[in-house]
PDB file of N, CA and C in Angstrom:
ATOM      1  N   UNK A   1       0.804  -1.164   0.000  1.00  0.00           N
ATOM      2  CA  UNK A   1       0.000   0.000   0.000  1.00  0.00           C
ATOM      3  C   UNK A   1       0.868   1.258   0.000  1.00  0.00           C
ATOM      4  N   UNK A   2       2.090   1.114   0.861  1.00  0.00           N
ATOM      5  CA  UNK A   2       3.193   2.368   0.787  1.00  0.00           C
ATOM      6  C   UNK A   2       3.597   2.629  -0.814  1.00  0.00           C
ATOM      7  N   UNK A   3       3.183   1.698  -1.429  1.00  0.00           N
ATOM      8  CA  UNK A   3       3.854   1.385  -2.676  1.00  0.00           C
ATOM      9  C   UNK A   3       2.977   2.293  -3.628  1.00  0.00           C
ATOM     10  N   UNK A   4       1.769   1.583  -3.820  1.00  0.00           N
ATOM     11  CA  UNK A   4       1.201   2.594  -4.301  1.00  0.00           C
ATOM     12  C   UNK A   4       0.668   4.136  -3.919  1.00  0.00           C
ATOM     13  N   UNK A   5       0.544   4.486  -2.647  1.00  0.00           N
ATOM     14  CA  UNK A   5       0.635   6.027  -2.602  1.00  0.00           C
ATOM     15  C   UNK A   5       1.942   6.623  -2.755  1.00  0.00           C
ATOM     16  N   UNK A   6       2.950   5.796  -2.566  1.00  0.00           N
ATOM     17  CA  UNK A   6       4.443   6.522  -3.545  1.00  0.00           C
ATOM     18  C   UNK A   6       3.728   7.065  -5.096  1.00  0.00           C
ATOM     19  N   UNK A   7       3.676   5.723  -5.475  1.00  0.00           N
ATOM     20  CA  UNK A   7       2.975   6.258  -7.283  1.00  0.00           C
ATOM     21  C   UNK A   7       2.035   6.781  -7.374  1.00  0.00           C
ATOM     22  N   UNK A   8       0.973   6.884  -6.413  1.00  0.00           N
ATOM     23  CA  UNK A   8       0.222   8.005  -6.622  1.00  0.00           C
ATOM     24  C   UNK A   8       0.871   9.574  -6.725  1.00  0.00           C
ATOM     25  N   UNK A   9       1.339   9.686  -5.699  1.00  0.00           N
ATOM     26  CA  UNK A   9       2.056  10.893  -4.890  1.00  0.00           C
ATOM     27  C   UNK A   9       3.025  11.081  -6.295  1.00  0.00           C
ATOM     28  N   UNK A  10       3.683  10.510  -6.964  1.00  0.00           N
ATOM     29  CA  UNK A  10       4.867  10.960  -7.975  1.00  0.00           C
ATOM     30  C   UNK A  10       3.462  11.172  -9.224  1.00  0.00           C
ATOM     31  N   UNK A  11       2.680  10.490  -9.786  1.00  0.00           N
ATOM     32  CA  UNK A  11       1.750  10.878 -10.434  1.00  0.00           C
ATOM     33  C   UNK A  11       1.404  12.247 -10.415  1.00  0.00           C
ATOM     34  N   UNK A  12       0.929  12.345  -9.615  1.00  0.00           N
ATOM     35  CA  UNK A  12      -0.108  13.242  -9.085  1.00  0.00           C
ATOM     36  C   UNK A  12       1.345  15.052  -9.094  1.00  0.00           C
ATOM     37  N   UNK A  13       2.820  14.041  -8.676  1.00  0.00           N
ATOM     38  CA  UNK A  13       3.627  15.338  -8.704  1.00  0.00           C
ATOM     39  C   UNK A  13       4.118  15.847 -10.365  1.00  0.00           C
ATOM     40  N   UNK A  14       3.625  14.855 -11.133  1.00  0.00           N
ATOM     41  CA  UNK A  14       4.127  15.117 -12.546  1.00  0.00           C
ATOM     42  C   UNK A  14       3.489  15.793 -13.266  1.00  0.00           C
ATOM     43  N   UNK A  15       2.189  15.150 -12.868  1.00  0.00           N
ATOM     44  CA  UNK A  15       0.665  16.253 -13.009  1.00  0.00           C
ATOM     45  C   UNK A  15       0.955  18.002 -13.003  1.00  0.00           C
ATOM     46  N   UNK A  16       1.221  18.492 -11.817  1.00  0.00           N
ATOM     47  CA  UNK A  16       1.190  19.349 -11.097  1.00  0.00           C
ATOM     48  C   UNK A  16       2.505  19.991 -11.577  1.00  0.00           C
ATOM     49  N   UNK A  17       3.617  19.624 -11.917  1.00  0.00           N
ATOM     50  CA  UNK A  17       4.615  20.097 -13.102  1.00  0.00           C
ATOM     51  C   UNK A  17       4.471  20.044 -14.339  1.00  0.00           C
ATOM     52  N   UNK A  18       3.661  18.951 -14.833  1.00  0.00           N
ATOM     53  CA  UNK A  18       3.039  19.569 -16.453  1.00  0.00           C
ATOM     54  C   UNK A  18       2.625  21.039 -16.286  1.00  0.00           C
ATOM     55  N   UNK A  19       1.666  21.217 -15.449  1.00  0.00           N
ATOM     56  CA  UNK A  19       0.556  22.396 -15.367  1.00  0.00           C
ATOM     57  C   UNK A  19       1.497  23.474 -15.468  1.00  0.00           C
ATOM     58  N   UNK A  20       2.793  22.729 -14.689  1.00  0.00           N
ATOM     59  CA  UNK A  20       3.103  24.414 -13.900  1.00  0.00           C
ATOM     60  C   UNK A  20       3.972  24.608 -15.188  1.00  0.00           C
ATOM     61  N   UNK A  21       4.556  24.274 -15.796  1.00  0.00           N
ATOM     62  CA  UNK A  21       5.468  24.073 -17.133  1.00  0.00           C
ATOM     63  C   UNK A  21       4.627  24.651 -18.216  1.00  0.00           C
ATOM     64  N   UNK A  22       3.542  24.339 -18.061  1.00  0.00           N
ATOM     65  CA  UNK A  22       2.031  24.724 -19.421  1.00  0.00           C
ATOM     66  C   UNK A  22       1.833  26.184 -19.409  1.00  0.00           C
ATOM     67  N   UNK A  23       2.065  26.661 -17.910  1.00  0.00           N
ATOM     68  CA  UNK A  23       1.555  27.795 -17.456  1.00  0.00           C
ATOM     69  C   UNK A  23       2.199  28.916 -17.523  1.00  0.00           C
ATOM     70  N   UNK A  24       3.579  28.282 -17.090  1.00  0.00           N
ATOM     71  CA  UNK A  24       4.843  29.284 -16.896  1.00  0.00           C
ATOM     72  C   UNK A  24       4.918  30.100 -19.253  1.00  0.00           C
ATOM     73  N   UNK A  25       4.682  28.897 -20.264  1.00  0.00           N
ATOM     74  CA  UNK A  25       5.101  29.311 -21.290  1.00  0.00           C
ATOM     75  C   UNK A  25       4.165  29.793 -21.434  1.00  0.00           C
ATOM     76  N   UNK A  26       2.719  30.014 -21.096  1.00  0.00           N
ATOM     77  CA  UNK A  26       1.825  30.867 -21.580  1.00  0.00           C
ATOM     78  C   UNK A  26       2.396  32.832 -20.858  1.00  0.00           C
ATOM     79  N   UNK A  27       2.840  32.273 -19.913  1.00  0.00           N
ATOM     80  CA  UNK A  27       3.418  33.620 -19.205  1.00  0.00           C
ATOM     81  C   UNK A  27       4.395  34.286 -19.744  1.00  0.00           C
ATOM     82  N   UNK A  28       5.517  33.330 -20.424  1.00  0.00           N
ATOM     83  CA  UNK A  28       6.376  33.686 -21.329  1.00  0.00           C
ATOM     84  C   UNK A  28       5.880  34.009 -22.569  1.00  0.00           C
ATOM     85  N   UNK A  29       4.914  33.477 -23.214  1.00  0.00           N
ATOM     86  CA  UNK A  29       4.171  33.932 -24.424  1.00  0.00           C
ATOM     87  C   UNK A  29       3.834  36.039 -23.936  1.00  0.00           C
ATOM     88  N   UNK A  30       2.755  35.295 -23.207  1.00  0.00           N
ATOM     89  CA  UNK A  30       2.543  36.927 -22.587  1.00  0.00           C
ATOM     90  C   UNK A  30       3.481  37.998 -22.487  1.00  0.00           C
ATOM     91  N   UNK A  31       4.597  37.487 -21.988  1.00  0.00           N
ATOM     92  CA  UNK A  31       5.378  38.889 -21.385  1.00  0.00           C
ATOM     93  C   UNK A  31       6.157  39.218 -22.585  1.00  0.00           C
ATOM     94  N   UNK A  32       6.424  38.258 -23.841  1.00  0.00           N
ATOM     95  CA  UNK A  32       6.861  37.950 -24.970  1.00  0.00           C
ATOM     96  C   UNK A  32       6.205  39.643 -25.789  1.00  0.00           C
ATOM     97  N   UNK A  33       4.859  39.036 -26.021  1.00  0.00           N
ATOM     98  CA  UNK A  33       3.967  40.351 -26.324  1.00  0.00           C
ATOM     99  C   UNK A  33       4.109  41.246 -26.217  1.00  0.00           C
ATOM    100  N   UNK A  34       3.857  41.596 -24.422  1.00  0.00           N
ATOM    101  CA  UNK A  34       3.776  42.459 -24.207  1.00  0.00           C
ATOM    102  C   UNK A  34       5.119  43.553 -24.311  1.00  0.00           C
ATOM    103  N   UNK A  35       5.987  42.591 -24.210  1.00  0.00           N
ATOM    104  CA  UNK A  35       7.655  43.401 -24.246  1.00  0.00           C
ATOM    105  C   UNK A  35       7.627  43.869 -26.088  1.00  0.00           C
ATOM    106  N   UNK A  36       6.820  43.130 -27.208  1.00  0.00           N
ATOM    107  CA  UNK A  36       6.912  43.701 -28.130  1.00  0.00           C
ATOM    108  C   UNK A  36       5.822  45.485 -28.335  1.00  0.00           C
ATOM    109  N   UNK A  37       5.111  44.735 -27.797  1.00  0.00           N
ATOM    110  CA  UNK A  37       3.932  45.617 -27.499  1.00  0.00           C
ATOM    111  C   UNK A  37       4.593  47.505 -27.270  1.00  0.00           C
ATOM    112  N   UNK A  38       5.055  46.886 -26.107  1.00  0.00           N
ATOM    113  CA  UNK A  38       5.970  48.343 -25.507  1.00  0.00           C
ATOM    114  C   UNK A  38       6.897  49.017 -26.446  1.00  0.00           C
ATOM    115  N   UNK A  39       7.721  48.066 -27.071  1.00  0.00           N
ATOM    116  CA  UNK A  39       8.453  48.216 -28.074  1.00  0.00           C
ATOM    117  C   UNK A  39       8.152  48.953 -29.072  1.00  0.00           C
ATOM    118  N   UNK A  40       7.067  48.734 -29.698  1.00  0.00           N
ATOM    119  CA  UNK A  40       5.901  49.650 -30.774  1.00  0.00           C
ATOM    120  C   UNK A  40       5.738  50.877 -29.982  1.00  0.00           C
ATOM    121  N   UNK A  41       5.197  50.691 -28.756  1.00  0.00           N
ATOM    122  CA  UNK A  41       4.410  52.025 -28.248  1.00  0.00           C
ATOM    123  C   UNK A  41       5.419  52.972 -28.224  1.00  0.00           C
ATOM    124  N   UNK A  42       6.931  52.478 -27.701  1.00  0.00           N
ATOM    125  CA  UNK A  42       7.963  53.164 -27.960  1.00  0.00           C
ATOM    126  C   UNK A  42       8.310  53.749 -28.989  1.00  0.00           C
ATOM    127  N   UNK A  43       8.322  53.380 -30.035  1.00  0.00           N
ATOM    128  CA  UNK A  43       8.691  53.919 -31.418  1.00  0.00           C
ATOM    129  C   UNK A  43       7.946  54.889 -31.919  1.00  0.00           C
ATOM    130  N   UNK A  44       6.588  54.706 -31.518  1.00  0.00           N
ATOM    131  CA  UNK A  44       5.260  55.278 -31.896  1.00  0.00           C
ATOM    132  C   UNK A  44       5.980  57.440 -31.217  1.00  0.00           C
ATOM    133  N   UNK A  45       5.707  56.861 -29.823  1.00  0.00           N
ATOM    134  CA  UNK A  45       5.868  57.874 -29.326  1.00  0.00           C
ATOM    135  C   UNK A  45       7.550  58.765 -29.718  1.00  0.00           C
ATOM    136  N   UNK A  46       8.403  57.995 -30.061  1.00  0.00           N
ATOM    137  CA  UNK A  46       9.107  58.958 -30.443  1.00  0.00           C
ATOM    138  C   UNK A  46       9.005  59.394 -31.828  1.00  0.00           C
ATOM    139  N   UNK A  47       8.189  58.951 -32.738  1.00  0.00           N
ATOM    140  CA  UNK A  47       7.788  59.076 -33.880  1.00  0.00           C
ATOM    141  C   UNK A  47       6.997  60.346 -33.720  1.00  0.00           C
ATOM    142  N   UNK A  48       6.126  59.961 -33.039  1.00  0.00           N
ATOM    143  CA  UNK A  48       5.515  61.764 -32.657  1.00  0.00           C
ATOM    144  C   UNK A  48       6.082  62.658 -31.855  1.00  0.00           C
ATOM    145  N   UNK A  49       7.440  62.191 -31.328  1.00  0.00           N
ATOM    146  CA  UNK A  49       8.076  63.490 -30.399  1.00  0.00           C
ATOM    147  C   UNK A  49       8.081  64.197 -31.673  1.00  0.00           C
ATOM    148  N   UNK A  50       8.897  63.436 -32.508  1.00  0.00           N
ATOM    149  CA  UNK A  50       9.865  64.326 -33.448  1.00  0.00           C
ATOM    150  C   UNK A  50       8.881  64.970 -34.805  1.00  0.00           C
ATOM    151  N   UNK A  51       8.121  64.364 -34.893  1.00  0.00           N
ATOM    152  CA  UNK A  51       6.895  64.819 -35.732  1.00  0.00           C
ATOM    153  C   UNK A  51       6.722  66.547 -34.439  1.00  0.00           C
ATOM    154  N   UNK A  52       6.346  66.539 -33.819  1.00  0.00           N
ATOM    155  CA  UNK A  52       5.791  67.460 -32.773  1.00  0.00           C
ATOM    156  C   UNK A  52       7.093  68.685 -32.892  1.00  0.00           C
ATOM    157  N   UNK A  53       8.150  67.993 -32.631  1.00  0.00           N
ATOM    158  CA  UNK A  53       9.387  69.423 -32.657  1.00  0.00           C
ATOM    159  C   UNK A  53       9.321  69.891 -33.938  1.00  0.00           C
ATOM    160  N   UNK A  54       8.853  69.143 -34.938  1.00  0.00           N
ATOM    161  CA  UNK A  54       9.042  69.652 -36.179  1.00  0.00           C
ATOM    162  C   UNK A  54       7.683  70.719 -36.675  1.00  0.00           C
ATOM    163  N   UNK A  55       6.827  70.310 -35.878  1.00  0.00           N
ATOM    164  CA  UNK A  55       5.737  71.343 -36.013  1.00  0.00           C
ATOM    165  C   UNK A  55       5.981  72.334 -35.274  1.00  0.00           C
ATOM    166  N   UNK A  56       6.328  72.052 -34.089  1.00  0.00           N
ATOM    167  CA  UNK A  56       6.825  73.421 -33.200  1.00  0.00           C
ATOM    168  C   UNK A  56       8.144  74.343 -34.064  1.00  0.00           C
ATOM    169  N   UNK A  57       9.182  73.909 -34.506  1.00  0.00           N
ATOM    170  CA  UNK A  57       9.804  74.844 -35.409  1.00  0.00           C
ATOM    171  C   UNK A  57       9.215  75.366 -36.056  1.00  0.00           C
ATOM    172  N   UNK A  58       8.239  74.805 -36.885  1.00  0.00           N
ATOM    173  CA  UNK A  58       7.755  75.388 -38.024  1.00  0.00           C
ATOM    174  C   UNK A  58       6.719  76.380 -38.067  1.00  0.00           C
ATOM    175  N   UNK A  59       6.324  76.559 -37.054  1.00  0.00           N
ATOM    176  CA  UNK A  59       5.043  77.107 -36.101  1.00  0.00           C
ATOM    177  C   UNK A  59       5.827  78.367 -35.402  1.00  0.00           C
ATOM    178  N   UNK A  60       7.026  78.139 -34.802  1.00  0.00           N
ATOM    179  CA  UNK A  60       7.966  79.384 -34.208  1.00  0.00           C
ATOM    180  C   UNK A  60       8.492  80.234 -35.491  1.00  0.00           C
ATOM    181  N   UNK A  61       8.986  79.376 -37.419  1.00  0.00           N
ATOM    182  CA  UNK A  61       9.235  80.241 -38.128  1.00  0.00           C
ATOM    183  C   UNK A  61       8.581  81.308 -38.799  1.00  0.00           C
ATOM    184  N   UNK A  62       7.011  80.333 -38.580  1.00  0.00           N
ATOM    185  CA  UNK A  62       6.115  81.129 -39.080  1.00  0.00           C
ATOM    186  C   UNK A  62       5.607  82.517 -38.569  1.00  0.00           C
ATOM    187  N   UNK A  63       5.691  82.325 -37.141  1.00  0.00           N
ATOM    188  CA  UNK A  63       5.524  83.616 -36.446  1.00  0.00           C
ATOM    189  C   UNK A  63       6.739  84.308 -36.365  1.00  0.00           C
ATOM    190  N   UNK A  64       7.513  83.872 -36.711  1.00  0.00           N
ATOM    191  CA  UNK A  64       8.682  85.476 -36.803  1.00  0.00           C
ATOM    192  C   UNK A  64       8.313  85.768 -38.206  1.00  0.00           C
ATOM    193  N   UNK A  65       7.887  84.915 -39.162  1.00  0.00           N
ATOM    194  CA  UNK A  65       8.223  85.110 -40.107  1.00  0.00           C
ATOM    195  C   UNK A  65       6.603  86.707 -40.576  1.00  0.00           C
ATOM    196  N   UNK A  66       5.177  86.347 -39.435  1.00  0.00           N
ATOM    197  CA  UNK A  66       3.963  86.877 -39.143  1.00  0.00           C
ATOM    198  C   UNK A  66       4.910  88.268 -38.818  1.00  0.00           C
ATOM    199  N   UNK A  67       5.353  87.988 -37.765  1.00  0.00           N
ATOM    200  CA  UNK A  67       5.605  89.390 -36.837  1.00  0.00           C
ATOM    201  C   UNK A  67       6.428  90.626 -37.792  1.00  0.00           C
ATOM    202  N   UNK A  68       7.559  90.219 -38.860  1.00  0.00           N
ATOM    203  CA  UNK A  68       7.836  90.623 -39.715  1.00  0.00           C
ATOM    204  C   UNK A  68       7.198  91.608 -40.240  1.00  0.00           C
ATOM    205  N   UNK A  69       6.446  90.712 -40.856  1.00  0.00           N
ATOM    206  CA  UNK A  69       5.519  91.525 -42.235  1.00  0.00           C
ATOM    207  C   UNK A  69       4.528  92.387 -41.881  1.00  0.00           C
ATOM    208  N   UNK A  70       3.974  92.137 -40.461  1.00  0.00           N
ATOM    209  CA  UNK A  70       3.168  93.305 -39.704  1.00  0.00           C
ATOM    210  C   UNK A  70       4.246  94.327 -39.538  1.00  0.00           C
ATOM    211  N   UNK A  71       5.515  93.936 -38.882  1.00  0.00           N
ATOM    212  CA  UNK A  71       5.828  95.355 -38.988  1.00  0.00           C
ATOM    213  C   UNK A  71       5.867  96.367 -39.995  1.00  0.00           C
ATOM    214  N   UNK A  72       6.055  95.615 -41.061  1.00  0.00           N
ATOM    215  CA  UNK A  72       6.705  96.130 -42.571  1.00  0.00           C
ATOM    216  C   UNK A  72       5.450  96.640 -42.944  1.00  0.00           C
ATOM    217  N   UNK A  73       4.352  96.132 -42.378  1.00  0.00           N
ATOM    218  CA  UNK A  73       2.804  96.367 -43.444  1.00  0.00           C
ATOM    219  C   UNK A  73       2.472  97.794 -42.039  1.00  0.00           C
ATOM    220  N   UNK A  74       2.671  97.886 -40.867  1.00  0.00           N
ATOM    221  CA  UNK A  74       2.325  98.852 -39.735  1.00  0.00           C
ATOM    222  C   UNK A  74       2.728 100.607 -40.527  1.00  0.00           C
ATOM    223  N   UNK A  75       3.478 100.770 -41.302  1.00  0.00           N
ATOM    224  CA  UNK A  75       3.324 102.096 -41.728  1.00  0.00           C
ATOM    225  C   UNK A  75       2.330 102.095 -42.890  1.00  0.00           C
ATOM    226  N   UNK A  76       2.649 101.593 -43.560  1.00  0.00           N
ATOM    227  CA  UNK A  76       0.927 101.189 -44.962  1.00  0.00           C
ATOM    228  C   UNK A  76      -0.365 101.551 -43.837  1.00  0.00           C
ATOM    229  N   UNK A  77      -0.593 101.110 -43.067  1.00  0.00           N
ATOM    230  CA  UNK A  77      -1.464 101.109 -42.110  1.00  0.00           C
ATOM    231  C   UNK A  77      -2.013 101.856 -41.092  1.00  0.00           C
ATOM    232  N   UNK A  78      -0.906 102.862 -40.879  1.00  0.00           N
ATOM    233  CA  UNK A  78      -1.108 104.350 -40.619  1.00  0.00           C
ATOM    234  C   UNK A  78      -1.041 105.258 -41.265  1.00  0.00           C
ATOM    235  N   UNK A  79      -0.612 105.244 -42.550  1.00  0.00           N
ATOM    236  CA  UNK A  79      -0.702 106.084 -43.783  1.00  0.00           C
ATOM    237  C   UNK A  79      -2.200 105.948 -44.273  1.00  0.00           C
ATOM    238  N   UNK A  80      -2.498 105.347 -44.544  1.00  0.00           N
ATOM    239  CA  UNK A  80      -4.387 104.483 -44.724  1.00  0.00           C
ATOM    240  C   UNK A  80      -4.809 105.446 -43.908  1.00  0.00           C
ATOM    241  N   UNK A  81      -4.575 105.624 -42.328  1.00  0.00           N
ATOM    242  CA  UNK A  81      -5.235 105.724 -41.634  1.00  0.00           C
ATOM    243  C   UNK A  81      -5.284 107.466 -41.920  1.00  0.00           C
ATOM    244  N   UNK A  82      -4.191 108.055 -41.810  1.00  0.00           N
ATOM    245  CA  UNK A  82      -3.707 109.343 -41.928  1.00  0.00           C
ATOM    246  C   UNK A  82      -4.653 109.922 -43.334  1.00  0.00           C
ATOM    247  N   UNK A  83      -4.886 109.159 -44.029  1.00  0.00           N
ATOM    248  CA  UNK A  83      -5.567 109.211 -45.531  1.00  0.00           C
ATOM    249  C   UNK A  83      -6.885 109.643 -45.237  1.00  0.00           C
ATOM    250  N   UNK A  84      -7.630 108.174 -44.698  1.00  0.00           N
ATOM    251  CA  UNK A  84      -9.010 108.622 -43.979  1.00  0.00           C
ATOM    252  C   UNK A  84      -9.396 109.777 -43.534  1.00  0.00           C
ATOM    253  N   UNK A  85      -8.347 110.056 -42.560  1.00  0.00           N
ATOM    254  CA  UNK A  85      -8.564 111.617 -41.252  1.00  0.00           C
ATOM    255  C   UNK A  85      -8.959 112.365 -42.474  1.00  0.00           C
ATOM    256  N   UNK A  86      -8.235 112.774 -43.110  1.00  0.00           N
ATOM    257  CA  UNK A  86      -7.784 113.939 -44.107  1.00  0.00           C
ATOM    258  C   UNK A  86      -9.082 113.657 -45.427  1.00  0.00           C
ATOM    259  N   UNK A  87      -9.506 112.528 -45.835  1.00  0.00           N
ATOM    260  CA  UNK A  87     -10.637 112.570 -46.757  1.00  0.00           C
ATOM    261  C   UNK A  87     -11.837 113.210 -45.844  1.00  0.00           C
ATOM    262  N   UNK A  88     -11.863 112.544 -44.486  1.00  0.00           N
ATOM    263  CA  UNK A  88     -12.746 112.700 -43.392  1.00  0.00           C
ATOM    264  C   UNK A  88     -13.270 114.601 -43.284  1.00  0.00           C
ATOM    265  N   UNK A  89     -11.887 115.271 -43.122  1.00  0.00           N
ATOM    266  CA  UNK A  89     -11.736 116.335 -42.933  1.00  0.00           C
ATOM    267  C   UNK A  89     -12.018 117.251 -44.186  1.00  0.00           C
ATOM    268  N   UNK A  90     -11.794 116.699 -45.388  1.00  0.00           N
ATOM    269  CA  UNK A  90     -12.305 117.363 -46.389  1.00  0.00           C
ATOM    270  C   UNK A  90     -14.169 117.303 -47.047  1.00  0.00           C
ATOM    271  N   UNK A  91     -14.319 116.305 -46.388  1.00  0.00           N
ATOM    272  CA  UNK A  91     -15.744 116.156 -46.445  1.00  0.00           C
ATOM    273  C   UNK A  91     -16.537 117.190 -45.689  1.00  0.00           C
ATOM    274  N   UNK A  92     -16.013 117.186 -44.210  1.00  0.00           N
ATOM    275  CA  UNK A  92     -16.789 117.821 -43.648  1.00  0.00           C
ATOM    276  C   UNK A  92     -16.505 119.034 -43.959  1.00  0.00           C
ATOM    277  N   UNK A  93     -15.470 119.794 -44.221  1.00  0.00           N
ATOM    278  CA  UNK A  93     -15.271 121.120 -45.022  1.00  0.00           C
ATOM    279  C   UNK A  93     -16.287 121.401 -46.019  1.00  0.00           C
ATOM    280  N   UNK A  94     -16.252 120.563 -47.108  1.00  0.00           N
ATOM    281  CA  UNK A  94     -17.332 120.696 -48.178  1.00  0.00           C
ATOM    282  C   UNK A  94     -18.678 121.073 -47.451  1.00  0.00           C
ATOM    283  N   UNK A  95     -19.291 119.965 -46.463  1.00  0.00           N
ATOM    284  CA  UNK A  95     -20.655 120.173 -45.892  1.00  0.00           C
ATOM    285  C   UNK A  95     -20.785 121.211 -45.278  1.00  0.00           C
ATOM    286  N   UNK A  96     -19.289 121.811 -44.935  1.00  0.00           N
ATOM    287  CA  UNK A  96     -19.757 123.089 -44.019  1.00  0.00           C
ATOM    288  C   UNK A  96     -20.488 124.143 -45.416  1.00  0.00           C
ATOM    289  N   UNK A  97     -19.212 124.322 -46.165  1.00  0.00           N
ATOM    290  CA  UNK A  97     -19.101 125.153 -47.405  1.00  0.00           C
ATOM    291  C   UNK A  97     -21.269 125.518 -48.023  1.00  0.00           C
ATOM    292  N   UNK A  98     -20.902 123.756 -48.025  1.00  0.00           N
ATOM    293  CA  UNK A  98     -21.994 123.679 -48.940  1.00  0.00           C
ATOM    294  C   UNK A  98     -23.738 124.401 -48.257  1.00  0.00           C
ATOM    295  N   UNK A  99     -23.235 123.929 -46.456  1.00  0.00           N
ATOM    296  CA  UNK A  99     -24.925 124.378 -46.035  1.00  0.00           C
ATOM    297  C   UNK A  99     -24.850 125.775 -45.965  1.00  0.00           C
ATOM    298  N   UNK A 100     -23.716 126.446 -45.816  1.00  0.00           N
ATOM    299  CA  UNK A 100     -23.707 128.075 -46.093  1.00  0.00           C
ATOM    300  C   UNK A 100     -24.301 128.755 -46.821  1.00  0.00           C
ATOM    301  N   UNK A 101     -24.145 128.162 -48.330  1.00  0.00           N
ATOM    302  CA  UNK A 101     -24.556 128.302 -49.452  1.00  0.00           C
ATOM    303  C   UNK A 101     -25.815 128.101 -49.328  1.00  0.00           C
ATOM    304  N   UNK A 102     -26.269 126.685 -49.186  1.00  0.00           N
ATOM    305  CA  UNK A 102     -27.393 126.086 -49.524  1.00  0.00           C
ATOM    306  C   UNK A 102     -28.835 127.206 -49.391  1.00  0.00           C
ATOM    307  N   UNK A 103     -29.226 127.051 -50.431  1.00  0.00           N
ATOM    308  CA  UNK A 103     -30.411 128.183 -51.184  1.00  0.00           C
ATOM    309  C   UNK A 103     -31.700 126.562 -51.125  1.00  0.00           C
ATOM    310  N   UNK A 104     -32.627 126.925 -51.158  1.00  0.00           N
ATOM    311  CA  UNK A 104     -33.574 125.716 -51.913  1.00  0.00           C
ATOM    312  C   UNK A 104     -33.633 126.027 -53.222  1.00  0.00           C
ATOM    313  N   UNK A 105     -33.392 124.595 -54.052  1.00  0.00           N
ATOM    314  CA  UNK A 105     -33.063 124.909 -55.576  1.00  0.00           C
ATOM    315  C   UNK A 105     -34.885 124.419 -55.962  1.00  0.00           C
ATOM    316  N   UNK A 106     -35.433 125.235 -57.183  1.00  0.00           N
ATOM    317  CA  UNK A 106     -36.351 124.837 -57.939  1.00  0.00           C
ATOM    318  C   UNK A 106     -36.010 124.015 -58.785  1.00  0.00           C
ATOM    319  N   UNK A 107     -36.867 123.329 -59.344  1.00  0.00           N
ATOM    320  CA  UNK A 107     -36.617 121.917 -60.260  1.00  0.00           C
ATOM    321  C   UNK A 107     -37.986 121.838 -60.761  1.00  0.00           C
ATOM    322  N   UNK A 108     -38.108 122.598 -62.371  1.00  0.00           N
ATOM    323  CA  UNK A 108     -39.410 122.773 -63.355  1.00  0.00           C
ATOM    324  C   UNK A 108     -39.756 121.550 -63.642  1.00  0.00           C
ATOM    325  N   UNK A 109     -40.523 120.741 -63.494  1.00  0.00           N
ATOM    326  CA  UNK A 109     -40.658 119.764 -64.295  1.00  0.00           C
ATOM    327  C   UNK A 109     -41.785 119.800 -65.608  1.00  0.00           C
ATOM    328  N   UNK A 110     -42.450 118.757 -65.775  1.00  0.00           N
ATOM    329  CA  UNK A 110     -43.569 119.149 -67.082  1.00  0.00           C
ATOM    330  C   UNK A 110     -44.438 119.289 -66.562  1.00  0.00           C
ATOM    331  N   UNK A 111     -44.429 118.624 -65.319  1.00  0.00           N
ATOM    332  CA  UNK A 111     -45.557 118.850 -64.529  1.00  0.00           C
ATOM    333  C   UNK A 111     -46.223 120.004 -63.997  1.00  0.00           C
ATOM    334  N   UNK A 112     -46.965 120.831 -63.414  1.00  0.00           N
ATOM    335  CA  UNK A 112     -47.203 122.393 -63.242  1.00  0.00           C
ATOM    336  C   UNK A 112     -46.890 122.628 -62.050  1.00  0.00           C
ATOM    337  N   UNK A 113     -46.487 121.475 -60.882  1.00  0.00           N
ATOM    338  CA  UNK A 113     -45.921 121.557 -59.424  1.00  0.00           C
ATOM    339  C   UNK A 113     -44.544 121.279 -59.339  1.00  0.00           C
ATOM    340  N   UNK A 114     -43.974 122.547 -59.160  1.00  0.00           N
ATOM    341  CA  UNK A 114     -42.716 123.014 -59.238  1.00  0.00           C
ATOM    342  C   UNK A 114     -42.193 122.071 -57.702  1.00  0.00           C
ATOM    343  N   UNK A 115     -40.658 121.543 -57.917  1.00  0.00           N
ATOM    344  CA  UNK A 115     -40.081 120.622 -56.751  1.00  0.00           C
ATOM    345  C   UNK A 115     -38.901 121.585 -56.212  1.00  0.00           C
ATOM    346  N   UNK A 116     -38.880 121.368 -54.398  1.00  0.00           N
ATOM    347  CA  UNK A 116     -38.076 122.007 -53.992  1.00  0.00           C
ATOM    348  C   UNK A 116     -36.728 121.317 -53.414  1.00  0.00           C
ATOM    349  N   UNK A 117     -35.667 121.524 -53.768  1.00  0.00           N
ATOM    350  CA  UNK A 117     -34.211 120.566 -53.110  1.00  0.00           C
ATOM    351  C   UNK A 117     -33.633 121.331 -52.634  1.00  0.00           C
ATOM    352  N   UNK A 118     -33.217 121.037 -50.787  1.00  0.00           N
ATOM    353  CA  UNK A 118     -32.454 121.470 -50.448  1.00  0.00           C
ATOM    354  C   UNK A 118     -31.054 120.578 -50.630  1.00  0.00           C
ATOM    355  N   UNK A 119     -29.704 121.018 -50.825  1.00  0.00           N
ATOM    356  CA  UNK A 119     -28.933 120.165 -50.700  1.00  0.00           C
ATOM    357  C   UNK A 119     -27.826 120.628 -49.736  1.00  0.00           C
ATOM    358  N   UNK A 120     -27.591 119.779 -49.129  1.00  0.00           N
ATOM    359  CA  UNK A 120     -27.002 119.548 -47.713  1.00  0.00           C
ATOM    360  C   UNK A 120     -25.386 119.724 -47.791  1.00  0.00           C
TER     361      UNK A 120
END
């Protein structure tokens, strides 16, 4: 009877090292993966660091390259402006001129009711 719960007992221990042997390479499968896994995610992400610095340069040339041309365009832009004042100012000269003057004008038509315009 010692005899056979020996062979049970070694059975039963060979058992129990298949499993653990079955188990351990699925774990190695796994970590297999996952170590490729990381590997990708790695690449990935420095793939977009450098994608990213390259937009950020290009994004910093562009705005010097913005800030530039505003300056260069900032006198155009007060000259415009200086233009305005001065059309501004001649307008209202005229309107002064003009309501000084301003008479009501007749305007005959065929009609027998004569039209009156003031102009402003």
């Amino acid at each position: 009877m010692l005899e056979w719960s020996a062979a049970v007992a070694a059975v039963a221990f060979t058992i129990l090292v298949v499993f653990l042997i079955m188990t351990l390479r699925k774990v190695m499968v796994t970590l297999a993966e996952t170590k490729k896994t990381l590997t990708d995610a790695r690449s990935a992400v420095n793939g977009l660091t450098e994608e990213a610095e390259e937009l950020i340069h290009t994004a910093n040339q562009i705005s010097v390259d913005v800030k530039g041309k505003v300056k260069a365009v900032d006198p155009l832009i007060e000259s415009v402006h200086d233009v305005g004042e001065v059309i501004q100012n001649v307008t209202s000269s005229v309107k002064r001129a003009t309501a000084q003057n301003a008479k009501p004008k007749t305007i005959h038509m065929q009609e027998s009711k004569p039209v009156q315009i003031k102009l402003k």
